[in-house]
PDB file of N, CA and C in Angstrom:
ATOM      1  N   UNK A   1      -6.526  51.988 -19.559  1.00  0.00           N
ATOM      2  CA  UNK A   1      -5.396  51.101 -19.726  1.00  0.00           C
ATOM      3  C   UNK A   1      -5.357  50.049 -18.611  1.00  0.00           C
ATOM      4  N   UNK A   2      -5.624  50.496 -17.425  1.00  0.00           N
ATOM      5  CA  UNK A   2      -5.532  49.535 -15.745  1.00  0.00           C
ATOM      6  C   UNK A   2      -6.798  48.480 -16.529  1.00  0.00           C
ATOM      7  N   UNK A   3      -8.042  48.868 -17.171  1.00  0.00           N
ATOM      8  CA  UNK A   3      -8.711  48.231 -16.798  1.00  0.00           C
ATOM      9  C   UNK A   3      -8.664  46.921 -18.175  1.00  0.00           C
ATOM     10  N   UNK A   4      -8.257  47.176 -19.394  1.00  0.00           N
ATOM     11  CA  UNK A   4      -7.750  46.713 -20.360  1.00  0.00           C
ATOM     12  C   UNK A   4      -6.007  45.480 -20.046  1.00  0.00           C
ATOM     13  N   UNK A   5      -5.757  45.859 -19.082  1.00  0.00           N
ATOM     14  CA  UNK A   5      -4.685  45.011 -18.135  1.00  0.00           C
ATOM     15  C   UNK A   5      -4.953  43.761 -17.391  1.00  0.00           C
ATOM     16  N   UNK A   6      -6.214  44.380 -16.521  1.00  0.00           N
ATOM     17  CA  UNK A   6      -6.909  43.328 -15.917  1.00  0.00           C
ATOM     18  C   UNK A   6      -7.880  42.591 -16.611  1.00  0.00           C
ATOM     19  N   UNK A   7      -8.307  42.992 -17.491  1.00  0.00           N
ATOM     20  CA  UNK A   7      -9.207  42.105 -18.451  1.00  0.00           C
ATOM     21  C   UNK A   7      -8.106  41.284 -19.525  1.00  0.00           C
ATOM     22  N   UNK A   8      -6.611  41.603 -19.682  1.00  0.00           N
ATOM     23  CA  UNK A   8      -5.985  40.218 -20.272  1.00  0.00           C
ATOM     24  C   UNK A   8      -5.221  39.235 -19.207  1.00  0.00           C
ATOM     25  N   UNK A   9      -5.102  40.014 -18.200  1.00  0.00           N
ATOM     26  CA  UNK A   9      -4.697  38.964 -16.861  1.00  0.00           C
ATOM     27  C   UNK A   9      -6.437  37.968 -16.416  1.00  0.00           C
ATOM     28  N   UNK A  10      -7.138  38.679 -16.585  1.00  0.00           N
ATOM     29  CA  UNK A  10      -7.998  37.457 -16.464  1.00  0.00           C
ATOM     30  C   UNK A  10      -8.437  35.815 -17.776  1.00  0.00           C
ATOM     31  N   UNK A  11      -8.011  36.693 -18.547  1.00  0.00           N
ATOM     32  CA  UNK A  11      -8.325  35.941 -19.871  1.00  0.00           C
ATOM     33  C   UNK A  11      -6.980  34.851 -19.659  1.00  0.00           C
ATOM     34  N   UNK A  12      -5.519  35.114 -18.843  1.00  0.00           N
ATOM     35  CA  UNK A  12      -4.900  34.426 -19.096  1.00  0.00           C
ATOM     36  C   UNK A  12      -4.590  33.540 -17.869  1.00  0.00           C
ATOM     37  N   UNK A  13      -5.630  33.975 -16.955  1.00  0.00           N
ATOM     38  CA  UNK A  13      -5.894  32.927 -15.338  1.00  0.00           C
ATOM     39  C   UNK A  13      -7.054  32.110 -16.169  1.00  0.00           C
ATOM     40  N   UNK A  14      -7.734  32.563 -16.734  1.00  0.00           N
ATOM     41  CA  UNK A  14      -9.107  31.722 -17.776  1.00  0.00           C
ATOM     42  C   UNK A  14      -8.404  30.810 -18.360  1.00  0.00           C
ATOM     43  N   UNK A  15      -7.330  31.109 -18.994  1.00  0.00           N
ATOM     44  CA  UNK A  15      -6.970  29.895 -20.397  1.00  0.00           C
ATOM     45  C   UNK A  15      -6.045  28.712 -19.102  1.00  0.00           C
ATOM     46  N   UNK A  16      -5.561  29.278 -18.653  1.00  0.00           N
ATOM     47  CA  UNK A  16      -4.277  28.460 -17.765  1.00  0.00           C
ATOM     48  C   UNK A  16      -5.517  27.553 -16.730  1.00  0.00           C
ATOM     49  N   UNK A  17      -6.216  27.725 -16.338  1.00  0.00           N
ATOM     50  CA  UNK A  17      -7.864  27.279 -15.876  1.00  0.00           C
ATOM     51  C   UNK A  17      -8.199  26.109 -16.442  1.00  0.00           C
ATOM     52  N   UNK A  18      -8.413  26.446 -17.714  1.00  0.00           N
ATOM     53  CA  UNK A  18      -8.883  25.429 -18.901  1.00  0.00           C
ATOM     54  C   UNK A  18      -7.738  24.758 -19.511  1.00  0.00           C
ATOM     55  N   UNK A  19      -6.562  25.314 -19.523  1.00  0.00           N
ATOM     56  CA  UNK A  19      -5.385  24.255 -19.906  1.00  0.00           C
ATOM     57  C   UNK A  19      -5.124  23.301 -18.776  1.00  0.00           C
ATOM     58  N   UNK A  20      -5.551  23.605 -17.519  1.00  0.00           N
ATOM     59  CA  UNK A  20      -5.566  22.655 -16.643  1.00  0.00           C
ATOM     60  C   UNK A  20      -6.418  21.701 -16.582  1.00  0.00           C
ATOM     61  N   UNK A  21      -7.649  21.632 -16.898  1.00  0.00           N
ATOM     62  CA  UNK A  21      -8.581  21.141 -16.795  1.00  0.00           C
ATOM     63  C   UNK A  21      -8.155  20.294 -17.660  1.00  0.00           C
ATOM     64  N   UNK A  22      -8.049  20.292 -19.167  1.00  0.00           N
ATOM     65  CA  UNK A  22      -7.663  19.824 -19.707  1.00  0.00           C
ATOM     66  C   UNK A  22      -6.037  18.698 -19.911  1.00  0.00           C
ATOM     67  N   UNK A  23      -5.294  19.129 -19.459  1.00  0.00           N
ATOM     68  CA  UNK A  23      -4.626  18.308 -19.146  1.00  0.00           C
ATOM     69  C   UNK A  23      -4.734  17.280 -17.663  1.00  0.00           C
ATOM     70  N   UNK A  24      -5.371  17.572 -16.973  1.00  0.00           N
ATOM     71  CA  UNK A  24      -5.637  16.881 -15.828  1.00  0.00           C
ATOM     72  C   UNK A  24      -6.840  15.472 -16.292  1.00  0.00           C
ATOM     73  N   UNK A  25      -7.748  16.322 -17.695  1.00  0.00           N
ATOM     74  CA  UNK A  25      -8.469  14.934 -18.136  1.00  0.00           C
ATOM     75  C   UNK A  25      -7.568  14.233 -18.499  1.00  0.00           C
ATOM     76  N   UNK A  26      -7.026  14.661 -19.634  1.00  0.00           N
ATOM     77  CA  UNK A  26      -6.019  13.634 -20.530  1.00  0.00           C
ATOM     78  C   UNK A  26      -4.912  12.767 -19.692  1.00  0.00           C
ATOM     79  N   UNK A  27      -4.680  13.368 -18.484  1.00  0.00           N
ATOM     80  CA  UNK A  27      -3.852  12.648 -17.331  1.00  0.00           C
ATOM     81  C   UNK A  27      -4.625  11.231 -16.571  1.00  0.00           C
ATOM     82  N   UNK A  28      -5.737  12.045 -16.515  1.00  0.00           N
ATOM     83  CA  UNK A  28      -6.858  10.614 -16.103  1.00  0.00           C
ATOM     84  C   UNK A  28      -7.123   9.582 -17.290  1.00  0.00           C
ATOM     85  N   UNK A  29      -7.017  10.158 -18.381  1.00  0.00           N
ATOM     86  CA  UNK A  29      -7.169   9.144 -18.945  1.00  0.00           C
ATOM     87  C   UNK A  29      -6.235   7.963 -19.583  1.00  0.00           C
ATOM     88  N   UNK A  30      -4.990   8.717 -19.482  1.00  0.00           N
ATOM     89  CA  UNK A  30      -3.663   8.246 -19.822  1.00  0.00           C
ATOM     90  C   UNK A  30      -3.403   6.914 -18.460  1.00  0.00           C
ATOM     91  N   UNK A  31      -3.998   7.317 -17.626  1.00  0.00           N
ATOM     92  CA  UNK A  31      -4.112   6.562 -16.186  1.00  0.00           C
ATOM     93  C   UNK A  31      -4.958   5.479 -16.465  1.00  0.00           C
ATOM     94  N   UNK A  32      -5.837   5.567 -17.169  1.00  0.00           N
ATOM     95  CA  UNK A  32      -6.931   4.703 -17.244  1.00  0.00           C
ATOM     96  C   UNK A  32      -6.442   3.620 -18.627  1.00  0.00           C
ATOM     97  N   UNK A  33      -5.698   4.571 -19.521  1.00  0.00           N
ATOM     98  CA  UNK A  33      -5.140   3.266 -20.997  1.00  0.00           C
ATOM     99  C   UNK A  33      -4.403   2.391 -20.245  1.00  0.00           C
ATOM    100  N   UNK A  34      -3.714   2.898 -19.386  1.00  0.00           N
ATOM    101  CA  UNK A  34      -1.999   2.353 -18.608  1.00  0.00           C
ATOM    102  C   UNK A  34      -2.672   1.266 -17.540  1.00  0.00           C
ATOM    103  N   UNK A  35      -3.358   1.460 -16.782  1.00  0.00           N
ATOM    104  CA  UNK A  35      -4.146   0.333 -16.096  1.00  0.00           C
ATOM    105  C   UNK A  35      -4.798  -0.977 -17.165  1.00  0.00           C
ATOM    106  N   UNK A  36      -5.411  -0.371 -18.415  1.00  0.00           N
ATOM    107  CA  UNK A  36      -6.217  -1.275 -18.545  1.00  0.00           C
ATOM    108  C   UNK A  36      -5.139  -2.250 -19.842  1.00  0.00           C
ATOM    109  N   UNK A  37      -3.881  -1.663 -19.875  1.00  0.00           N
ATOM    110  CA  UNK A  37      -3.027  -2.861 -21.017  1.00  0.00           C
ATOM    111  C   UNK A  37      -2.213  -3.535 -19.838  1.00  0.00           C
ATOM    112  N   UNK A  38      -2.007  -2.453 -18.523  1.00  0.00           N
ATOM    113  CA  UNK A  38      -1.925  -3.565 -17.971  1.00  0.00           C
ATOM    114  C   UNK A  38      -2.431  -4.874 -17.026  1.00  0.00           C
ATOM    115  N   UNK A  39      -3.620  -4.678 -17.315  1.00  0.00           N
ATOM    116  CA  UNK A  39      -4.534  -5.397 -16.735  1.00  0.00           C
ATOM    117  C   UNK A  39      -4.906  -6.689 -17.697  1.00  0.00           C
ATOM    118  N   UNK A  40      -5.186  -5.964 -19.288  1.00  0.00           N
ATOM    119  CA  UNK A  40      -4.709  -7.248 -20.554  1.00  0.00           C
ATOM    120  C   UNK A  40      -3.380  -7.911 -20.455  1.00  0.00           C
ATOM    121  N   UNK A  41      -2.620  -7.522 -20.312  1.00  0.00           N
ATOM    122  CA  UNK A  41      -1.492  -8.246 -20.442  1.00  0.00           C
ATOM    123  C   UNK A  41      -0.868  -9.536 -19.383  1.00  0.00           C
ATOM    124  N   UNK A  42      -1.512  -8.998 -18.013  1.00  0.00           N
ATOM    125  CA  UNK A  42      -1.407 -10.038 -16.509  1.00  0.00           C
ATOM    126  C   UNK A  42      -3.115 -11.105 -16.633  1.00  0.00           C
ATOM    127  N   UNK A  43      -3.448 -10.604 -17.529  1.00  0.00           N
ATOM    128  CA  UNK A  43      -4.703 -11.459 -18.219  1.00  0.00           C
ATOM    129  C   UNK A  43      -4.290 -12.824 -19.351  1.00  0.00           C
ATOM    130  N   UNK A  44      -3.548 -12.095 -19.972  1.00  0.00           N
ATOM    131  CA  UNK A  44      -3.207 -12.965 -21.004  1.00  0.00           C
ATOM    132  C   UNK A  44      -2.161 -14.055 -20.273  1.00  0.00           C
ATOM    133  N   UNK A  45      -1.086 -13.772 -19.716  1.00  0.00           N
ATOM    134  CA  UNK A  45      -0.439 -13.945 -18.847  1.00  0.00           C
ATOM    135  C   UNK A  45      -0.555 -15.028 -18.030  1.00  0.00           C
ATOM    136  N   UNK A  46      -1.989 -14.795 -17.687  1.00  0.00           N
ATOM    137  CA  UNK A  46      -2.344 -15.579 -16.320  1.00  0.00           C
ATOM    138  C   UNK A  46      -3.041 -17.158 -17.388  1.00  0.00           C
ATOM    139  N   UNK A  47      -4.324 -16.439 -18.385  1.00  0.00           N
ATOM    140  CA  UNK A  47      -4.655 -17.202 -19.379  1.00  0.00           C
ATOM    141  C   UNK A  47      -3.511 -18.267 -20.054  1.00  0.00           C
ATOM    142  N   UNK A  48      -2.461 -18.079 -20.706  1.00  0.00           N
ATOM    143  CA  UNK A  48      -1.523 -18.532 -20.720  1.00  0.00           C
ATOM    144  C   UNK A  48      -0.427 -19.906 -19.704  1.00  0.00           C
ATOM    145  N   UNK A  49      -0.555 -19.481 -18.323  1.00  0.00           N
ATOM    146  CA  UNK A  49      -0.262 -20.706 -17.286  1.00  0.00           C
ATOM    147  C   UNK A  49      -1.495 -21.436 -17.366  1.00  0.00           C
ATOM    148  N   UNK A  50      -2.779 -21.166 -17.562  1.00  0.00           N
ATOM    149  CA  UNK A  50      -3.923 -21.860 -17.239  1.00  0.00           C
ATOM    150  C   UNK A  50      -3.678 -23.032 -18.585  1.00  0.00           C
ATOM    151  N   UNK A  51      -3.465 -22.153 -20.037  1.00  0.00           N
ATOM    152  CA  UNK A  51      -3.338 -22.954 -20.945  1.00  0.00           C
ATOM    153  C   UNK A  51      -1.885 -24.370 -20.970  1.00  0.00           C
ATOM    154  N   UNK A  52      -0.865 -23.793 -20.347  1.00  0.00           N
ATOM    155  CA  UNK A  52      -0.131 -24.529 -20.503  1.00  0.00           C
ATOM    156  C   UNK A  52      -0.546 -25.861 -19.388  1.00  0.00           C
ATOM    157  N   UNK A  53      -0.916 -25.426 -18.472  1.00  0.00           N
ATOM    158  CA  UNK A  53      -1.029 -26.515 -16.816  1.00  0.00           C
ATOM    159  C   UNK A  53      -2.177 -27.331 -17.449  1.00  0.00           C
ATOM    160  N   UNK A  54      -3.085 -27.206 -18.138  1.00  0.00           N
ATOM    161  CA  UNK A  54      -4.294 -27.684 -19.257  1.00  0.00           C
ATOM    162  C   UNK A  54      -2.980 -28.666 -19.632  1.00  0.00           C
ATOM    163  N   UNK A  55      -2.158 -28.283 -20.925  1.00  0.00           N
ATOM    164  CA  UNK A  55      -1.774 -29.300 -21.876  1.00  0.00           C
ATOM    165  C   UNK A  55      -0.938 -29.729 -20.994  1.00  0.00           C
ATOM    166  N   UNK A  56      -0.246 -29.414 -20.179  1.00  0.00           N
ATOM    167  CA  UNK A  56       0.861 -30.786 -19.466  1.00  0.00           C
ATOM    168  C   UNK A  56      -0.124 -31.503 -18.986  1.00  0.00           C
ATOM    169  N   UNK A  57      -0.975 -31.131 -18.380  1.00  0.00           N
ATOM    170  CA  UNK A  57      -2.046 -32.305 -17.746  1.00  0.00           C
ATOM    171  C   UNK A  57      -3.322 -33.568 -18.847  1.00  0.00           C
ATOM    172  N   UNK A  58      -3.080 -32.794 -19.821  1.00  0.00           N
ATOM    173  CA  UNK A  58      -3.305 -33.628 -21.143  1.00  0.00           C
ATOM    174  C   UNK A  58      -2.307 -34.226 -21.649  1.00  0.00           C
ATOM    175  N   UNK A  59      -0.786 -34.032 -21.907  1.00  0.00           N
ATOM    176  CA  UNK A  59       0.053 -34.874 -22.126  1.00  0.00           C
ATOM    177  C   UNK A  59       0.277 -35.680 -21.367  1.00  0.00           C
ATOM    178  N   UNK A  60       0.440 -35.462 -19.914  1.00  0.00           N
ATOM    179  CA  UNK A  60       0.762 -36.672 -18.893  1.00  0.00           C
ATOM    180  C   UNK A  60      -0.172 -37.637 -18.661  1.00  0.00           C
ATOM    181  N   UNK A  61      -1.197 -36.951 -18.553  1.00  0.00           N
ATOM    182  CA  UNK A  61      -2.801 -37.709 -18.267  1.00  0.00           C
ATOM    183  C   UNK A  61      -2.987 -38.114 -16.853  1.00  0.00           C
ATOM    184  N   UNK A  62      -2.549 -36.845 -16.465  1.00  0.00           N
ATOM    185  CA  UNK A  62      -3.063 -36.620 -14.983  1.00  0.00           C
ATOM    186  C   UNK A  62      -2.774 -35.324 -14.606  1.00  0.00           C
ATOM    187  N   UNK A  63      -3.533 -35.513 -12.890  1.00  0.00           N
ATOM    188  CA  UNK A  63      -3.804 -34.289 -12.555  1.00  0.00           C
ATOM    189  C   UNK A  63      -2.835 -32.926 -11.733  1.00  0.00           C
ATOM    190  N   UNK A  64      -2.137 -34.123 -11.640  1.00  0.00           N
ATOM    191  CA  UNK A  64      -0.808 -33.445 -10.973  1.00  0.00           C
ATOM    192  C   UNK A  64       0.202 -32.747 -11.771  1.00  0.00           C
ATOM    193  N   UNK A  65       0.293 -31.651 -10.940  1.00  0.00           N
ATOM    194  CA  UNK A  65       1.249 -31.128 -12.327  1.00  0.00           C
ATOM    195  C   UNK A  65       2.984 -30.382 -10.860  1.00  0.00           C
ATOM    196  N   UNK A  66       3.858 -30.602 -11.528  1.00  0.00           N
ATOM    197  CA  UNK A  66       5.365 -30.730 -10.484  1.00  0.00           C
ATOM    198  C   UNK A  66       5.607 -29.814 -10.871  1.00  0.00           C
ATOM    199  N   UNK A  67       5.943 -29.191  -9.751  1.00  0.00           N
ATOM    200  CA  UNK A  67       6.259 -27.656  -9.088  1.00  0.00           C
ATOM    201  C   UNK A  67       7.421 -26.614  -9.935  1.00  0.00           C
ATOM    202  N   UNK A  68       8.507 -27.916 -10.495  1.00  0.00           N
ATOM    203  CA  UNK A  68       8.908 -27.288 -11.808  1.00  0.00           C
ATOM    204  C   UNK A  68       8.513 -26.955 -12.311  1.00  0.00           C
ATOM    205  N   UNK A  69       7.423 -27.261 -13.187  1.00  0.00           N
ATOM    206  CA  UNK A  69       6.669 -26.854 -14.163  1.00  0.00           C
ATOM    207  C   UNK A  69       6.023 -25.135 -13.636  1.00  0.00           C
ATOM    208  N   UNK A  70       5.170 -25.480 -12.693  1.00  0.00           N
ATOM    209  CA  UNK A  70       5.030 -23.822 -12.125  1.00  0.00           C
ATOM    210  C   UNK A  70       5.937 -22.887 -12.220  1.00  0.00           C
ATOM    211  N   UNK A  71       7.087 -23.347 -11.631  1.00  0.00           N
ATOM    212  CA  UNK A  71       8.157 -22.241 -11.850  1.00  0.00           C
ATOM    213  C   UNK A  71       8.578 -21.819 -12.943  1.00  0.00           C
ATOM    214  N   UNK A  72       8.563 -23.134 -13.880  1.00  0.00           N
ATOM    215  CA  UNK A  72       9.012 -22.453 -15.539  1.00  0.00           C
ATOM    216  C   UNK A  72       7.725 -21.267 -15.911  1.00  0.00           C
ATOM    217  N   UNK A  73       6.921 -21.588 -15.739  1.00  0.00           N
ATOM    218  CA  UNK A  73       5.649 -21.340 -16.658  1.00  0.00           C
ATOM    219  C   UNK A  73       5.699 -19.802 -16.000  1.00  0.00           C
ATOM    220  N   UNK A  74       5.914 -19.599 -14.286  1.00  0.00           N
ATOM    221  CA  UNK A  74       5.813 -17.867 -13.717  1.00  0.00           C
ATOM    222  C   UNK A  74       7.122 -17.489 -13.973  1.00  0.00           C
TER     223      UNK A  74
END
């Protein structure tokens, strides 16, 4: 019976082992989706001021672009 005891206390340090493991991937990787939308999104973002400072500087037809404008656009 002692030894039928210790053979389901190990089976259940085994599973809790591997449920760790396992959730510790899925944690890394949940880390890794969460970085990389937000890494698209301060991309698009950034793409976006580039596009607009582009067309004011095509509508005005020059190169200067007024500091308002920066501030609207961040």
């Amino acid at each position: 019976m002692l030894k039928t005891m210790q053979e389901a206390t190990q089976r259940i340090v085994q599973e809790r082992i591997e449920r760790s493991a396992e959730m510790s991937a899925y944690q890394s990787a949940q880390k890794t989706k969460n970085h990389s939308e937000l890494c698209a999104n301060l991309l698009d973002q950034i793409i976006d001021i580039a596009d607009e400072a582009y067309n004011h500087q095509q509508r005005n037809d020059s190169k200067e672009i007024d500091s308002r404008n920066w501030h609207e656009w961040v």
